[in-house]
Protein backbone atom coordinates (compact mmCIF):
# COMPACT_ATOMS: atom_id res chain seq x y z
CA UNK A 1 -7.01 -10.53 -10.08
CA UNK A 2 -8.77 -8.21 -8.22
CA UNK A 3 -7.55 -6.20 -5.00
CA UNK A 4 -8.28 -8.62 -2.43
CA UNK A 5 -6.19 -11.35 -3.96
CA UNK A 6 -3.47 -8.82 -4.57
CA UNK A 7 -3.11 -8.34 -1.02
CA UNK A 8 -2.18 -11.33 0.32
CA UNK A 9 0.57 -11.78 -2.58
CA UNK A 10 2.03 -8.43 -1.56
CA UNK A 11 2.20 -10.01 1.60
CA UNK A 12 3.99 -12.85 1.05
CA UNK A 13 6.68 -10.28 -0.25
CA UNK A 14 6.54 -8.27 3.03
CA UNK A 15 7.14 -11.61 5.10
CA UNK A 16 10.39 -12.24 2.62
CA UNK A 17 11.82 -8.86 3.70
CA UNK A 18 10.64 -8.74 6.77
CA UNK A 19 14.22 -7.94 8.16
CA UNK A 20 14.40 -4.66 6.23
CA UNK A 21 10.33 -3.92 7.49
CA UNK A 22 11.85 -3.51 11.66
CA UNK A 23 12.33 0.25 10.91
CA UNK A 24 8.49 1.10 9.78
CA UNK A 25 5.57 1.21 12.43
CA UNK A 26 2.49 2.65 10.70
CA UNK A 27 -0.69 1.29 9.75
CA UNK A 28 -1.24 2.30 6.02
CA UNK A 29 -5.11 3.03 4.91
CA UNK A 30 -6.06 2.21 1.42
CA UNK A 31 -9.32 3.99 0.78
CA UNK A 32 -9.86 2.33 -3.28
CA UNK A 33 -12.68 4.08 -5.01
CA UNK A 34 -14.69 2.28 -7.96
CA UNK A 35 -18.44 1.94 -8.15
CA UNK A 36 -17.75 2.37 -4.06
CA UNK A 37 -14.97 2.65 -1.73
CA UNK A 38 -13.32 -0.21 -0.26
CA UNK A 39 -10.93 0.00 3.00
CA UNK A 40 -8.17 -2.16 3.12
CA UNK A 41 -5.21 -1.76 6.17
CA UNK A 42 -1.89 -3.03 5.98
CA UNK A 43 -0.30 -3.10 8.94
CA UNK A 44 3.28 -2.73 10.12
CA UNK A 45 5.20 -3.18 13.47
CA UNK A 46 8.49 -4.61 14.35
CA UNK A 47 9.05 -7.10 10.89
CA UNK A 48 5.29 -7.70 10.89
CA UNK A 49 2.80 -7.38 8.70
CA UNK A 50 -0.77 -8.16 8.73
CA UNK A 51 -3.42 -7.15 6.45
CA UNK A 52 -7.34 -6.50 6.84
CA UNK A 53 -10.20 -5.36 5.42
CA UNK A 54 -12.44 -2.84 6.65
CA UNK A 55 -10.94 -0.64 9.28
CA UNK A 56 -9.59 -2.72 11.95
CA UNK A 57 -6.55 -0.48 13.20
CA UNK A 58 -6.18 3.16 13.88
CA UNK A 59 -4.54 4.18 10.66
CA UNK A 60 -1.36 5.97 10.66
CA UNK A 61 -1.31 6.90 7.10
CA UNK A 62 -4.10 6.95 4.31
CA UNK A 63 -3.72 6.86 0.97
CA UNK A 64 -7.24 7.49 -1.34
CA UNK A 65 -7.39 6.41 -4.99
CA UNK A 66 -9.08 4.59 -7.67
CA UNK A 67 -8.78 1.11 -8.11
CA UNK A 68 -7.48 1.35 -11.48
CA UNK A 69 -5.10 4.24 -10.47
CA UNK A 70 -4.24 1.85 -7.54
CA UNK A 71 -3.24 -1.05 -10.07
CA UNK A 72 -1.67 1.38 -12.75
CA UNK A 73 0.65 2.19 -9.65
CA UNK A 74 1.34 -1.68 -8.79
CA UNK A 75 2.14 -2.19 -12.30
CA UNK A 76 4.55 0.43 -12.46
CA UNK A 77 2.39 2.19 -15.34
CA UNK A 78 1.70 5.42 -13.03
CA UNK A 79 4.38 7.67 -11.71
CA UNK A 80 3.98 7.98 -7.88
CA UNK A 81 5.05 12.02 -7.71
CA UNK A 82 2.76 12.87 -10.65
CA UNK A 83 -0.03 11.04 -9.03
CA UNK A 84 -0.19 13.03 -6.01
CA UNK A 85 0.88 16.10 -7.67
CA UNK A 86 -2.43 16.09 -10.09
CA UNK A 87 -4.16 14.79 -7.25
CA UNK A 88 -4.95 11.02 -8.45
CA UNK A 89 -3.83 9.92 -5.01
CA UNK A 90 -4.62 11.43 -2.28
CA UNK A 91 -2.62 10.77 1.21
CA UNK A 92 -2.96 12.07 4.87
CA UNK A 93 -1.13 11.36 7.58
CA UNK A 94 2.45 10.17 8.44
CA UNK A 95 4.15 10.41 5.16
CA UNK A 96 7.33 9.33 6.36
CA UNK A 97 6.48 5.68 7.15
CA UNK A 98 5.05 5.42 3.75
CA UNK A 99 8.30 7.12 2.16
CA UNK A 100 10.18 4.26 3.92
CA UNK A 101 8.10 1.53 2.80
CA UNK A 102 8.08 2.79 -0.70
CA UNK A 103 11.99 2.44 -0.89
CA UNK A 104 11.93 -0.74 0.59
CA UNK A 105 9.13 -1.72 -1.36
CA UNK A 106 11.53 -0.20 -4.65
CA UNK A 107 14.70 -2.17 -3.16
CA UNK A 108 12.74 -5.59 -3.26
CA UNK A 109 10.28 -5.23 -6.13
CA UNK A 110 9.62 -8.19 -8.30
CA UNK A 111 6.62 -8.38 -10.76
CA UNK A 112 3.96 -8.21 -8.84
CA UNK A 113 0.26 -9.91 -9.63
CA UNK A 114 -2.05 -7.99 -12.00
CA UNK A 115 -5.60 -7.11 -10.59
């Protein structure tokens, strides 16, 4: 599965919790680096979410990585701190919206697809 049909499944999670989403406004940035870089923005406001591709919004927060490093985080196979600590991801921006969507990402987390 490849990034683009990742996205929507991750998605359908946000619109499950979308209760516990009322407290983050941001627009995150994925920047996803392979052969070329791909822009993907998840958007956030009030419960809900919307995704796009290309850049749509004004991002709030951007986080730059590699595709695989991007699924090796997914998948739980990369730690999050050592990532940006040896510089594997790279993020700018309001950190603090992220933060919060990372733990309620980490309270709801299920298996999510494999790209």
């Amino acid at each position: 599965m490849d990034v683009v049909h990742f996205l929507p499944s991750l998605m359908e999670v946000l619109d499950e919790i979308s209760d516990d989403l009322a407290s983050v406004d941001a627009v995150f940035q994925l920047e996803l680096t392979n052969s070329q870089t791909k822009i993907y923005q998840l958007g956030i406001r009030a419960g809900k979410s919307q995704w796009a591709e290309g850049v749509q919004f004004a991002a709030t927060c951007i986080i730059k990585m590699s595709v695989k490093d991007f699924s090796d985080l997914v998948q739980g196979k990369m730690n999050p701190t050592m990532a940006l600590l040896t510089g594997r991801v790279k993020i700018l921006g309001d950190r603090k919206q992220l933060q919060k969507l990372q733990s309620i990402l980490k309270k709801h987390y299920r298996e999510m697809p494999v790209f």
